[in-house]
PDB file of N, CA and C in Angstrom:
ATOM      1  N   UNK A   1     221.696  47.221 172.993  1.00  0.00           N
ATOM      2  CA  UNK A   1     220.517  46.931 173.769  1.00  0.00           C
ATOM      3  C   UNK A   1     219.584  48.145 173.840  1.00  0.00           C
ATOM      4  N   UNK A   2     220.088  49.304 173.557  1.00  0.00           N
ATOM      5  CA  UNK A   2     219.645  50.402 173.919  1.00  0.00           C
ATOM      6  C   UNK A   2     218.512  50.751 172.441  1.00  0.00           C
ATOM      7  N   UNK A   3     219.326  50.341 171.796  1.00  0.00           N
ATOM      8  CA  UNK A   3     218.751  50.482 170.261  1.00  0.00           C
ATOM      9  C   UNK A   3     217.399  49.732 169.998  1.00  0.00           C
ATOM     10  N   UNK A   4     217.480  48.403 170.687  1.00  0.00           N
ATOM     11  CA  UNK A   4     216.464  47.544 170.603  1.00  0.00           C
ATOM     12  C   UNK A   4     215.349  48.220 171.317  1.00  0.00           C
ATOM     13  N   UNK A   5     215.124  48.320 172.712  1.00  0.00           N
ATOM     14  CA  UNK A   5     214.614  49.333 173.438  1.00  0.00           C
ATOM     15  C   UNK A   5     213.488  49.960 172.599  1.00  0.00           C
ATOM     16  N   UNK A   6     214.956  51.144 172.074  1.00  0.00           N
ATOM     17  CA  UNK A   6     213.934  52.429 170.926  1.00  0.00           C
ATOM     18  C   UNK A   6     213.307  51.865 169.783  1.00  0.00           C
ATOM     19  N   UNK A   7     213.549  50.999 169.345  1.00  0.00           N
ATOM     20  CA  UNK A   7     212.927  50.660 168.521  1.00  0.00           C
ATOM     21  C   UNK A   7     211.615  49.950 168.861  1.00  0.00           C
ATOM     22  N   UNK A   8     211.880  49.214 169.808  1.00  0.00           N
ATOM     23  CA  UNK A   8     210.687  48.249 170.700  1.00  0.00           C
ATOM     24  C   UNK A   8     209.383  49.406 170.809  1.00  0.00           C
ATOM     25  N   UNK A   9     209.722  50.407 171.388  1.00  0.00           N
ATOM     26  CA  UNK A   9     208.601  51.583 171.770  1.00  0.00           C
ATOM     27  C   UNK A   9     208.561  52.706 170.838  1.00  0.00           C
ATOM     28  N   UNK A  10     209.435  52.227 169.574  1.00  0.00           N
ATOM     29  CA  UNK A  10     209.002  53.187 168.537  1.00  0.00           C
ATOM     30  C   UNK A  10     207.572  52.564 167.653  1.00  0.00           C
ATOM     31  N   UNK A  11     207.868  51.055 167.654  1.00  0.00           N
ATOM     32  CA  UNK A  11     207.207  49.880 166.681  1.00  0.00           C
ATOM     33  C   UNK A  11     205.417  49.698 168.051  1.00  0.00           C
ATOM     34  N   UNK A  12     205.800  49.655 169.119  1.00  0.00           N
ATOM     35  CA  UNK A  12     204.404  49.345 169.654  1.00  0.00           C
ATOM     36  C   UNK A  12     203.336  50.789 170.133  1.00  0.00           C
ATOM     37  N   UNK A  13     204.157  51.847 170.227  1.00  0.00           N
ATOM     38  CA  UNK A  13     203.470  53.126 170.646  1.00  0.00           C
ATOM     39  C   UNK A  13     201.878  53.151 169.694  1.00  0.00           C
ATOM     40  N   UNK A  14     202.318  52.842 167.838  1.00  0.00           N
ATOM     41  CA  UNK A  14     201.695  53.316 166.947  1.00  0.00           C
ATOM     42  C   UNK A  14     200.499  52.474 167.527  1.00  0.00           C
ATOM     43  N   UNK A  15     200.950  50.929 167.697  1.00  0.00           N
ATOM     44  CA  UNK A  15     199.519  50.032 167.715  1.00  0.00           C
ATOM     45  C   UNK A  15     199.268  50.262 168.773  1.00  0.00           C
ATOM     46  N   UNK A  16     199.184  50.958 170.056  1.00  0.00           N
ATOM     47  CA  UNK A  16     198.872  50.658 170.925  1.00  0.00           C
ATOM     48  C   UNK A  16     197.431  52.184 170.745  1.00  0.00           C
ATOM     49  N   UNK A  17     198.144  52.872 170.245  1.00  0.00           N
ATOM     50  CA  UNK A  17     197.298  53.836 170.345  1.00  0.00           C
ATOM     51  C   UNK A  17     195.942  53.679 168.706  1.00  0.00           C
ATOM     52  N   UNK A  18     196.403  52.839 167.863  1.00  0.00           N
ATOM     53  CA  UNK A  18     195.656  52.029 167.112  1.00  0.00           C
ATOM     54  C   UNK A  18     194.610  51.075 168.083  1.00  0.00           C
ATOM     55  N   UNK A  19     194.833  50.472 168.393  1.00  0.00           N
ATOM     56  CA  UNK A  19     193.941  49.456 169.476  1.00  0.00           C
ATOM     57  C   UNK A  19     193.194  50.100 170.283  1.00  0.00           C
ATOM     58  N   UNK A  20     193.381  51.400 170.917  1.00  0.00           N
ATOM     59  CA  UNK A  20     192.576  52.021 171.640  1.00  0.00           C
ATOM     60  C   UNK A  20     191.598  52.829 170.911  1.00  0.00           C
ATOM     61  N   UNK A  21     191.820  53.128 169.981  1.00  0.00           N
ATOM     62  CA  UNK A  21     190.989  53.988 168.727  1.00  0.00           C
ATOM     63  C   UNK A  21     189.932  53.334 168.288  1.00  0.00           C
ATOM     64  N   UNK A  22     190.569  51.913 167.970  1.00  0.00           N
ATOM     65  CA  UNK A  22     189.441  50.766 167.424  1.00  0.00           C
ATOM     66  C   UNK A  22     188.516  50.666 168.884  1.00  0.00           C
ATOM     67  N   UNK A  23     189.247  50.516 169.822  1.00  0.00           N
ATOM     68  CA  UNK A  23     188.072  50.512 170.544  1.00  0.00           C
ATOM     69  C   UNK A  23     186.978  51.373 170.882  1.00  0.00           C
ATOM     70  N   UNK A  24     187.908  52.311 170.848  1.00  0.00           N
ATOM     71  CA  UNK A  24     186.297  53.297 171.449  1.00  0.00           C
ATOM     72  C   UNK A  24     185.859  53.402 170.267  1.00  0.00           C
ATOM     73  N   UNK A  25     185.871  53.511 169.127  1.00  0.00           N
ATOM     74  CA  UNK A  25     185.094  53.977 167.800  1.00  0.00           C
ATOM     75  C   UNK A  25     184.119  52.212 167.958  1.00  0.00           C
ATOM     76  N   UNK A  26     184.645  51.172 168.462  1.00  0.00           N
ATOM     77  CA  UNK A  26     183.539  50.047 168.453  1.00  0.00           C
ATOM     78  C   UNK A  26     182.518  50.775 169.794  1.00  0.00           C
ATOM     79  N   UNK A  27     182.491  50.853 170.834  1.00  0.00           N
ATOM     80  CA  UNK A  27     181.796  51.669 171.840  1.00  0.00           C
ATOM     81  C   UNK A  27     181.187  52.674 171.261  1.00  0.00           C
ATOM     82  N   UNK A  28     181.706  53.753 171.071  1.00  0.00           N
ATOM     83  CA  UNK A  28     180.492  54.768 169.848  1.00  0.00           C
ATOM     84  C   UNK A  28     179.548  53.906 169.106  1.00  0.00           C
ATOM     85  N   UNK A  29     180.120  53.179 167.916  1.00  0.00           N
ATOM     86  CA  UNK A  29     178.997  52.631 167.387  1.00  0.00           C
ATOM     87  C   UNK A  29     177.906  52.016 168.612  1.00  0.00           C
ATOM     88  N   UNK A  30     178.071  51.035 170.010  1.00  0.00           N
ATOM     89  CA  UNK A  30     176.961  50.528 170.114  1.00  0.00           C
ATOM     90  C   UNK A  30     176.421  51.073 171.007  1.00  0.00           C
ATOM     91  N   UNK A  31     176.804  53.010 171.170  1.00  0.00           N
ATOM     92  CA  UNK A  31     176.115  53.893 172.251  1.00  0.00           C
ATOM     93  C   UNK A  31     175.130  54.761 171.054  1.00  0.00           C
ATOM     94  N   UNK A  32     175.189  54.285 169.728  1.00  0.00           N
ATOM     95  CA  UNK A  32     174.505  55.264 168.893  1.00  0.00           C
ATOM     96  C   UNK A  32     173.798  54.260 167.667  1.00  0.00           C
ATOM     97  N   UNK A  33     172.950  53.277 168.367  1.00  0.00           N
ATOM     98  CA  UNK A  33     171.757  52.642 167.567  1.00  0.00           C
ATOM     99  C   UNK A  33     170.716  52.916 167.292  1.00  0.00           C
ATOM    100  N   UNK A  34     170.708  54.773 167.080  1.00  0.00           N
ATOM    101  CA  UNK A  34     169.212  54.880 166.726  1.00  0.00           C
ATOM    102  C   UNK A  34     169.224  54.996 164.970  1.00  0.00           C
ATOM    103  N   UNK A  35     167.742  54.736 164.807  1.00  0.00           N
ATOM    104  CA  UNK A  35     167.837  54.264 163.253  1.00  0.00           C
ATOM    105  C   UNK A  35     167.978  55.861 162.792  1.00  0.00           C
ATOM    106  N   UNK A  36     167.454  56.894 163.211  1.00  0.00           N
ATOM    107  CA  UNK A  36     167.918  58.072 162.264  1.00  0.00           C
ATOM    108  C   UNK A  36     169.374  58.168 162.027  1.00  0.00           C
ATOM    109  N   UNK A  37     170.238  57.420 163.353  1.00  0.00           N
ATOM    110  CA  UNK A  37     171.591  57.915 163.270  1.00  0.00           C
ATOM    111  C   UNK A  37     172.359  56.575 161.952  1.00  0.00           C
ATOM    112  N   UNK A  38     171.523  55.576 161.938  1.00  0.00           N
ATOM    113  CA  UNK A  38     171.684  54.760 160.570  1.00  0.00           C
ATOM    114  C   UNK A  38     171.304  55.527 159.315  1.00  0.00           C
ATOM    115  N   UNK A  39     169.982  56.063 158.844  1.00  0.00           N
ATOM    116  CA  UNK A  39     169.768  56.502 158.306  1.00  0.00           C
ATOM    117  C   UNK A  39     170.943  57.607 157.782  1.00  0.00           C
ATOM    118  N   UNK A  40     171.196  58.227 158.771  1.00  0.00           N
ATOM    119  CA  UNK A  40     171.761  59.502 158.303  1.00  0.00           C
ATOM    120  C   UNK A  40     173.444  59.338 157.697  1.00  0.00           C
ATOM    121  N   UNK A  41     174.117  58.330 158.389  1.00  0.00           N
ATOM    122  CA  UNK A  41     175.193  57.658 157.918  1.00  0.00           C
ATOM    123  C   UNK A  41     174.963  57.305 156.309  1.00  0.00           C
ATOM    124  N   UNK A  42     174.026  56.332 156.221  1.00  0.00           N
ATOM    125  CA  UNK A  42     173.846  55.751 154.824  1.00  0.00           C
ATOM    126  C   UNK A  42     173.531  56.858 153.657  1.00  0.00           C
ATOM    127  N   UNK A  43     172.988  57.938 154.183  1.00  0.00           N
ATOM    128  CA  UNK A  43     172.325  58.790 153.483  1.00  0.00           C
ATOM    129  C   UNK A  43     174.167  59.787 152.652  1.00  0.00           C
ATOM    130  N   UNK A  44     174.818  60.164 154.173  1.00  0.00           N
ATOM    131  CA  UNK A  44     175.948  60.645 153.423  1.00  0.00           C
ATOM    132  C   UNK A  44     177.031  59.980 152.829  1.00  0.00           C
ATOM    133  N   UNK A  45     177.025  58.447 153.123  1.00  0.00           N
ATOM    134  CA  UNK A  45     177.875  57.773 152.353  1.00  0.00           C
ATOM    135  C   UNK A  45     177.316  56.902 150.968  1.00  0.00           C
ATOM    136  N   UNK A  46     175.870  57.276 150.734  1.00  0.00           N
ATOM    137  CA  UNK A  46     175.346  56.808 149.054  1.00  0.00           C
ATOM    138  C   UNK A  46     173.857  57.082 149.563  1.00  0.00           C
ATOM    139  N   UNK A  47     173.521  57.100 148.020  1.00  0.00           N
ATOM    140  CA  UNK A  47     172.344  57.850 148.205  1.00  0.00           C
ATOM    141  C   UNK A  47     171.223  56.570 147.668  1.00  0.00           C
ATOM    142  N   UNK A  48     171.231  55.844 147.478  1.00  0.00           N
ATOM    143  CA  UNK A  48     170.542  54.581 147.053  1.00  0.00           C
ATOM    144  C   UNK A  48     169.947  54.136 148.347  1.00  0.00           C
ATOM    145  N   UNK A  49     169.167  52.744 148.080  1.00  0.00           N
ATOM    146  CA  UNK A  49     168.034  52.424 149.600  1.00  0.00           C
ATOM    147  C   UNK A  49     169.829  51.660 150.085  1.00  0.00           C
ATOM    148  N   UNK A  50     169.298  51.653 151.643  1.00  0.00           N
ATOM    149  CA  UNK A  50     170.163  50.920 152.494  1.00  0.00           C
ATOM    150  C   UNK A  50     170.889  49.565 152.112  1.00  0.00           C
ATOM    151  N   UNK A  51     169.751  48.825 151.240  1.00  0.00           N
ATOM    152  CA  UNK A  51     170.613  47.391 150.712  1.00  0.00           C
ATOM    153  C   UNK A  51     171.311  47.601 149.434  1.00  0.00           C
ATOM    154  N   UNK A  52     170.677  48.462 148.791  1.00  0.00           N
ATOM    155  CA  UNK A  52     171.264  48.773 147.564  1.00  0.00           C
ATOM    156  C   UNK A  52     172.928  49.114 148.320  1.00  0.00           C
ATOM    157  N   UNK A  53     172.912  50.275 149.116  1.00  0.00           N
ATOM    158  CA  UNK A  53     174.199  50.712 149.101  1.00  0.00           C
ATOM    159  C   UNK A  53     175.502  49.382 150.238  1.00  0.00           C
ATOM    160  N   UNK A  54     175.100  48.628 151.011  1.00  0.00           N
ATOM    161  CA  UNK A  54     175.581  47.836 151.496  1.00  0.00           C
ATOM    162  C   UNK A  54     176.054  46.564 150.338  1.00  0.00           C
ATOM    163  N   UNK A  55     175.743  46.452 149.237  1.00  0.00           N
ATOM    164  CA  UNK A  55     176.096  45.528 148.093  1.00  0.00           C
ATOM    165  C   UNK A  55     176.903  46.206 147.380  1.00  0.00           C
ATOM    166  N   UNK A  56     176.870  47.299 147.206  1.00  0.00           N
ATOM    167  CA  UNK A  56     177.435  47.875 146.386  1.00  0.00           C
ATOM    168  C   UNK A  56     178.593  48.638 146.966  1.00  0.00           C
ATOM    169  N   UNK A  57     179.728  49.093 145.680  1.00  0.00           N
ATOM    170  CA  UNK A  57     181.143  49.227 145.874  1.00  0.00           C
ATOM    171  C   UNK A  57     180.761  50.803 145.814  1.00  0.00           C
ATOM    172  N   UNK A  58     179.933  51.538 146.281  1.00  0.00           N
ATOM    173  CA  UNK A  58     180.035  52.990 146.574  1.00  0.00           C
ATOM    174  C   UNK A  58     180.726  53.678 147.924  1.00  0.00           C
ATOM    175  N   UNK A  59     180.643  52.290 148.750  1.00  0.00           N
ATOM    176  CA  UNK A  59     180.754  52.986 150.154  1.00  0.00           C
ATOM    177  C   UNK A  59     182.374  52.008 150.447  1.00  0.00           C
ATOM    178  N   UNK A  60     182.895  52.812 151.607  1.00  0.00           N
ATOM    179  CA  UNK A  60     183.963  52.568 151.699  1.00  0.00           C
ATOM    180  C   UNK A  60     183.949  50.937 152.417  1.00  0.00           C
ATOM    181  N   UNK A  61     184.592  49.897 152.672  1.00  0.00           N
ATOM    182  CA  UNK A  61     184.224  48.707 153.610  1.00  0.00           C
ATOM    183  C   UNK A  61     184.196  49.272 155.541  1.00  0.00           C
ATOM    184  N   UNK A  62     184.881  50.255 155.707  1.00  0.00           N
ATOM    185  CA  UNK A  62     184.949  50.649 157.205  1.00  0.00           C
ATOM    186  C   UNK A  62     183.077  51.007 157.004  1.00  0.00           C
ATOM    187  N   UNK A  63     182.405  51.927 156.523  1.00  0.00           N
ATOM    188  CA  UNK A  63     181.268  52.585 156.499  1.00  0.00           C
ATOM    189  C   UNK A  63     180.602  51.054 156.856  1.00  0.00           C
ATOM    190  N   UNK A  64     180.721  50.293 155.893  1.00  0.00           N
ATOM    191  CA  UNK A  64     180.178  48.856 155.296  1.00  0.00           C
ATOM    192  C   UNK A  64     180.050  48.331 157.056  1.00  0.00           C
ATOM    193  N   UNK A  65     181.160  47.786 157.518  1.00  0.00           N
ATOM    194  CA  UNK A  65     181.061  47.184 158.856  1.00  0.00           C
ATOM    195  C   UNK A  65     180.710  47.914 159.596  1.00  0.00           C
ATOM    196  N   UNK A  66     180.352  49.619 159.751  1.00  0.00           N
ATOM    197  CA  UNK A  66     180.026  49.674 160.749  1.00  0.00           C
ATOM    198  C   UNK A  66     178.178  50.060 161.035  1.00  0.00           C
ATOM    199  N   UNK A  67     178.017  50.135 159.712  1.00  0.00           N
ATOM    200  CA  UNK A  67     176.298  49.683 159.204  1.00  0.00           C
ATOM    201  C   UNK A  67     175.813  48.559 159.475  1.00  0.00           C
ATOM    202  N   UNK A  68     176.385  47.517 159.445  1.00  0.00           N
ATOM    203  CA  UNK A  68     176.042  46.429 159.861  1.00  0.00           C
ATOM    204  C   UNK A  68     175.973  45.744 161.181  1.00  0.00           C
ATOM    205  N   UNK A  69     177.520  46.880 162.059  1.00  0.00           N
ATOM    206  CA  UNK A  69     177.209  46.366 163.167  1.00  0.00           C
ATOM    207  C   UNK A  69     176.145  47.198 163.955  1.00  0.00           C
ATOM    208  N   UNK A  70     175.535  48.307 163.638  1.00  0.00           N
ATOM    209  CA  UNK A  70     174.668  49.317 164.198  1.00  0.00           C
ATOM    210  C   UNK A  70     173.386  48.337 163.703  1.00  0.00           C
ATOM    211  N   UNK A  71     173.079  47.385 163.396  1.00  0.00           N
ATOM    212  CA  UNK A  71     171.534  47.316 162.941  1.00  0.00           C
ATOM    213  C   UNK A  71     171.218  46.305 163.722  1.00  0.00           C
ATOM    214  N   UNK A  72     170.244  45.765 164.248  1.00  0.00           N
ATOM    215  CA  UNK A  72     170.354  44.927 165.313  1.00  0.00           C
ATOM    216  C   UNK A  72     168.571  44.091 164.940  1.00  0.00           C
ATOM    217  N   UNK A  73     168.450  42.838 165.109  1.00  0.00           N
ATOM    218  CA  UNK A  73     167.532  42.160 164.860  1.00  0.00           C
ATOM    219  C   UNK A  73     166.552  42.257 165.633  1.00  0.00           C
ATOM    220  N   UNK A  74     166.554  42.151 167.276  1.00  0.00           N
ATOM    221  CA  UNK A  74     165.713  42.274 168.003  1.00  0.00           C
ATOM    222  C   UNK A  74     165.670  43.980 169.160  1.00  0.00           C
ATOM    223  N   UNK A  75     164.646  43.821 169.590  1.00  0.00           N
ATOM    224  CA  UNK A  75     164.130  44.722 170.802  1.00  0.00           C
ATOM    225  C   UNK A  75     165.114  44.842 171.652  1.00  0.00           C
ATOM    226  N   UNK A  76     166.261  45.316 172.212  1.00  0.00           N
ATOM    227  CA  UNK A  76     167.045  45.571 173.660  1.00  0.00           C
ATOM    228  C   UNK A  76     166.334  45.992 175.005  1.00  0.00           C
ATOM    229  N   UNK A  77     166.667  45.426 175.730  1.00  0.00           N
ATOM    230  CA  UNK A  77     165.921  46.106 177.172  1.00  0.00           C
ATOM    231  C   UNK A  77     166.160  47.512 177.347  1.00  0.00           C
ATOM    232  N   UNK A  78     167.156  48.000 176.967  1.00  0.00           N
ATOM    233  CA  UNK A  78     167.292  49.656 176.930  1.00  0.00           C
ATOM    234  C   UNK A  78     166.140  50.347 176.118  1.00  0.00           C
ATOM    235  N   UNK A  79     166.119  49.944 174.817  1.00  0.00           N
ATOM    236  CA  UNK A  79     164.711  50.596 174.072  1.00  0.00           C
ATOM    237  C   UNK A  79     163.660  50.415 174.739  1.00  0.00           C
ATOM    238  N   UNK A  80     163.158  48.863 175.553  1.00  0.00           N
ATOM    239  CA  UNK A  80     161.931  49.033 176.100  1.00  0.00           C
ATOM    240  C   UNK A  80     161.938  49.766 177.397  1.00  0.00           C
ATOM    241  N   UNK A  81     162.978  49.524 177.891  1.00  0.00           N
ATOM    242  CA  UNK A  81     162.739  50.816 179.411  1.00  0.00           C
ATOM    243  C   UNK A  81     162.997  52.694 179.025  1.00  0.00           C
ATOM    244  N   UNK A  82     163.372  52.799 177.594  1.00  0.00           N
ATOM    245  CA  UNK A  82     163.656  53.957 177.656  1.00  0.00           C
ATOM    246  C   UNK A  82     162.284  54.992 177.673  1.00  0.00           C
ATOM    247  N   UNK A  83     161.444  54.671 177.403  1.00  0.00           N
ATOM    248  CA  UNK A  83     159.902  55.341 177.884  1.00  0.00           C
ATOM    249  C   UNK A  83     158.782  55.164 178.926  1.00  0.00           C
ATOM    250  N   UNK A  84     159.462  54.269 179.632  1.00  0.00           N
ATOM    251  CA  UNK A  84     159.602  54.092 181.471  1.00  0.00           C
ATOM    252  C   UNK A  84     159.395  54.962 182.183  1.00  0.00           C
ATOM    253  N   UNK A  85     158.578  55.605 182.803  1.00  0.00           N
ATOM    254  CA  UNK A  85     158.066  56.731 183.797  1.00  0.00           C
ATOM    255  C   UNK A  85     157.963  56.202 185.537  1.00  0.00           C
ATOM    256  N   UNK A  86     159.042  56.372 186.206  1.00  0.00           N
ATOM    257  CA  UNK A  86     159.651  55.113 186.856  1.00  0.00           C
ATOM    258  C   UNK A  86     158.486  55.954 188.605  1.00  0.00           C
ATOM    259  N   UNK A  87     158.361  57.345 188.232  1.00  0.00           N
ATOM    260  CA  UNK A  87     157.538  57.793 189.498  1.00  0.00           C
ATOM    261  C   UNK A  87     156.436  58.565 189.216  1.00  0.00           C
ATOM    262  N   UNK A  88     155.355  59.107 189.496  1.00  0.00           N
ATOM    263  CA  UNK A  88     154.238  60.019 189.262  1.00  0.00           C
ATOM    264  C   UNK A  88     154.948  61.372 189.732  1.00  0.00           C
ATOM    265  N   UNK A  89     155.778  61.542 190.596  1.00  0.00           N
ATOM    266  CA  UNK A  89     156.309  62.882 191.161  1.00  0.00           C
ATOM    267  C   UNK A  89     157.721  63.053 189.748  1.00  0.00           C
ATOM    268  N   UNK A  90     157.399  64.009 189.811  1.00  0.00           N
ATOM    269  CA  UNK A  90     158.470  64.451 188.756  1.00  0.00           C
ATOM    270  C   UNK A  90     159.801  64.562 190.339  1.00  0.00           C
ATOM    271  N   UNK A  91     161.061  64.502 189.601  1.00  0.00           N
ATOM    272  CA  UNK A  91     162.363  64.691 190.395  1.00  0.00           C
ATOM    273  C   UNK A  91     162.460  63.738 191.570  1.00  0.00           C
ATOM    274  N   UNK A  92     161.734  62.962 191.589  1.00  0.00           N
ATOM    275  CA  UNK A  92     161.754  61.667 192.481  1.00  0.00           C
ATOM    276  C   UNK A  92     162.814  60.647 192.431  1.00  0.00           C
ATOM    277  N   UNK A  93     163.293  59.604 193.565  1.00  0.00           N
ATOM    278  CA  UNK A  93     163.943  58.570 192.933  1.00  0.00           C
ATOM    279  C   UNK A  93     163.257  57.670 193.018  1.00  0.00           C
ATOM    280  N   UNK A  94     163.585  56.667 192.415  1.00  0.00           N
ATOM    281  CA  UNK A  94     163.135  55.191 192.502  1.00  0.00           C
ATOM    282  C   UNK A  94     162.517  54.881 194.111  1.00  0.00           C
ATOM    283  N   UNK A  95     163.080  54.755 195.056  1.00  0.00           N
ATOM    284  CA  UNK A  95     163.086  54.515 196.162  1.00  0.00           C
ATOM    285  C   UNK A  95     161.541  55.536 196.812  1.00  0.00           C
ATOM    286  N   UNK A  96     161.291  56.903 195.762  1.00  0.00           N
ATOM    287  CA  UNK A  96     160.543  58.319 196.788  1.00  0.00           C
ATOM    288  C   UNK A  96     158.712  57.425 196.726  1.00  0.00           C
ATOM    289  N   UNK A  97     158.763  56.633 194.941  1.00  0.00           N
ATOM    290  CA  UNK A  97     157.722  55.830 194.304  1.00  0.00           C
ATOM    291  C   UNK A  97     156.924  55.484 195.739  1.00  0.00           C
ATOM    292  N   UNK A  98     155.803  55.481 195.869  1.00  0.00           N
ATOM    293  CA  UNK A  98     154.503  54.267 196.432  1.00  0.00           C
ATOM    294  C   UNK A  98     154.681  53.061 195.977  1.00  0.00           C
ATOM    295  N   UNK A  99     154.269  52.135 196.270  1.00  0.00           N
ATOM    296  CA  UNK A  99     154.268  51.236 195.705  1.00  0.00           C
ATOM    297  C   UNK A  99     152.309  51.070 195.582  1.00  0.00           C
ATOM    298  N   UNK A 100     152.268  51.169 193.994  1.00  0.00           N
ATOM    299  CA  UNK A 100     151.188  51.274 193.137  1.00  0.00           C
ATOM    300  C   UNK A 100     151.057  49.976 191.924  1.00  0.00           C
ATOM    301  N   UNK A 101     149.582  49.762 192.383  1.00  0.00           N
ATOM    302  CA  UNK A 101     149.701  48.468 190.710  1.00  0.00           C
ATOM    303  C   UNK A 101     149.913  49.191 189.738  1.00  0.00           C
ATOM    304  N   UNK A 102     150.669  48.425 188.684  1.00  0.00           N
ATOM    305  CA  UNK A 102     151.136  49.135 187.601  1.00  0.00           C
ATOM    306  C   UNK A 102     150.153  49.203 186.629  1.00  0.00           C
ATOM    307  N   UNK A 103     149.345  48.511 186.046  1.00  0.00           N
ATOM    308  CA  UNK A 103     148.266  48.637 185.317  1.00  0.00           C
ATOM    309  C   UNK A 103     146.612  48.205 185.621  1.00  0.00           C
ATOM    310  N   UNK A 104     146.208  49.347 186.325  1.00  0.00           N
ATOM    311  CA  UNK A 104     145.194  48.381 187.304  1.00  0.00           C
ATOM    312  C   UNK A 104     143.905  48.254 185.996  1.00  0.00           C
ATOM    313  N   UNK A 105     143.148  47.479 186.462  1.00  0.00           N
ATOM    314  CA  UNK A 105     142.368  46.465 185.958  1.00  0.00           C
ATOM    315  C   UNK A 105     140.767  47.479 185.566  1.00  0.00           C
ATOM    316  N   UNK A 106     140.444  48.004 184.854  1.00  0.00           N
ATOM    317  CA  UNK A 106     139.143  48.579 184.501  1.00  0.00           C
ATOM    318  C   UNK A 106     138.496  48.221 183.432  1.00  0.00           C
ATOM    319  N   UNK A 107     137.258  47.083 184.096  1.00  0.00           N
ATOM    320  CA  UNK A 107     136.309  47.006 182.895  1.00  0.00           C
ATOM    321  C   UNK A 107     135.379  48.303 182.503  1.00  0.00           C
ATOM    322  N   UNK A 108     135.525  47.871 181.196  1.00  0.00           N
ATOM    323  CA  UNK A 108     134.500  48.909 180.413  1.00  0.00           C
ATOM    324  C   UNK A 108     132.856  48.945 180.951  1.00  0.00           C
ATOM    325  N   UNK A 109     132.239  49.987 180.784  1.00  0.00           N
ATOM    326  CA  UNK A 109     130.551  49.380 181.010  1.00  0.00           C
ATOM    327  C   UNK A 109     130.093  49.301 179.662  1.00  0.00           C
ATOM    328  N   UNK A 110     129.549  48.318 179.101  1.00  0.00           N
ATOM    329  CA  UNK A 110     128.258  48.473 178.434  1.00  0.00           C
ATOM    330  C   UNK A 110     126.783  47.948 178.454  1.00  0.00           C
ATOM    331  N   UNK A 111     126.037  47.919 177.264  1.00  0.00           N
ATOM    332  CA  UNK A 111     124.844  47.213 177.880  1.00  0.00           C
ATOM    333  C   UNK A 111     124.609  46.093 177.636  1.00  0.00           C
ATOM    334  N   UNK A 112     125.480  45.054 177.472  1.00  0.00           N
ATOM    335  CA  UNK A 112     125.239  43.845 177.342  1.00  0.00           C
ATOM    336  C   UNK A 112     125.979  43.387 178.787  1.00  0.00           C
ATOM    337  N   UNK A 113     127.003  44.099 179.467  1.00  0.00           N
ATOM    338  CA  UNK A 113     126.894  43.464 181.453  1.00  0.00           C
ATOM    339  C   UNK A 113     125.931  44.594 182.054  1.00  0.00           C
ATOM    340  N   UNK A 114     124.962  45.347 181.849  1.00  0.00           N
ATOM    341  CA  UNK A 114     124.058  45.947 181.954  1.00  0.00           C
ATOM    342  C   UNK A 114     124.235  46.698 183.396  1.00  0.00           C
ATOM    343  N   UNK A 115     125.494  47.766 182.867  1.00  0.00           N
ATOM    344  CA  UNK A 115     125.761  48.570 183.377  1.00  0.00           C
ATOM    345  C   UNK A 115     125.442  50.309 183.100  1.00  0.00           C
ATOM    346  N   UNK A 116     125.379  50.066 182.105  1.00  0.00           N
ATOM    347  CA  UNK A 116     125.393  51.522 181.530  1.00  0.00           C
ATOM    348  C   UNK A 116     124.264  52.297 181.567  1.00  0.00           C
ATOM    349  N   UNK A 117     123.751  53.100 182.163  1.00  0.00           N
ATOM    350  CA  UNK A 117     122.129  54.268 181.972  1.00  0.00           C
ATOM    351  C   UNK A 117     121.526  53.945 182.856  1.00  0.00           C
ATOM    352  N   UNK A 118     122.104  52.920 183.570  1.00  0.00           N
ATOM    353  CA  UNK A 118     121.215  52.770 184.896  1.00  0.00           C
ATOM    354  C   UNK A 118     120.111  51.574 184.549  1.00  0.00           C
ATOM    355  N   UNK A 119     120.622  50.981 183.457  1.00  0.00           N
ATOM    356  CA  UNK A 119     119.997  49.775 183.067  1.00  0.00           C
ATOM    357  C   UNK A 119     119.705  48.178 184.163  1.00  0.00           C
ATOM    358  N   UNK A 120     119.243  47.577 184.462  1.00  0.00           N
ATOM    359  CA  UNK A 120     119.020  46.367 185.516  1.00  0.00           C
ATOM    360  C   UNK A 120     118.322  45.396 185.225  1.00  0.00           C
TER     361      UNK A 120
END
């Protein structure tokens, strides 16, 4: 019984610490979607354009899946809030903000609403 045991936690140690590897290396990939960091992958694993090297048997299949899972079709809400200027006071929190219209409304003058030079 004892034997079974050691063997039991000789045989699951490997995958267990396999399974945790796969995971965080899936987490890395989807904390690092910027396209230079695509770029720069593809660049050291073949030197051909991006589709060229995804068809082709230059690159290893791990490289392969994980190019593919880094490329993403649409916009994420993270990219659009990441240039978000959330207060006018620098070192502020959310909460320190006014509450201000966010894009207030300014017509242009010219001289056809016969504003401009003092026109009437």
């Amino acid at each position: 019984m004892a034997i079974l045991k050691l063997i039991f936690i000789t045989l699951t140690l490997p995958l267990l610490f396999l399974h945790s590897y796969v995971a965080v290396s899936i987490l890395e990939l989807q904390n690092a979607l910027k396209t230079s960091e695509i770029d720069a992958t593809v660049r050291r694993a073949c030197s051909k354009k991006l589709e060229d090297c995804l068809e082709s048997e230059d690159m290893e299949s791990e490289t392969q899946r994980r190019l593919l899972l880094m490329q993403r079709r649409y916009i994420s809400y993270e990219t659009l809030r990441r240039d978000m200027v959330p207060c006018q006071k620098p070192g502020s929190s959310y909460y320190d903000c006014g509450a201000a219209q966010a894009n207030p409304y300014s017509r242009g003058c010219e001289i056809i609403t016969r504003c401009a030079r003092g026109i009437k």
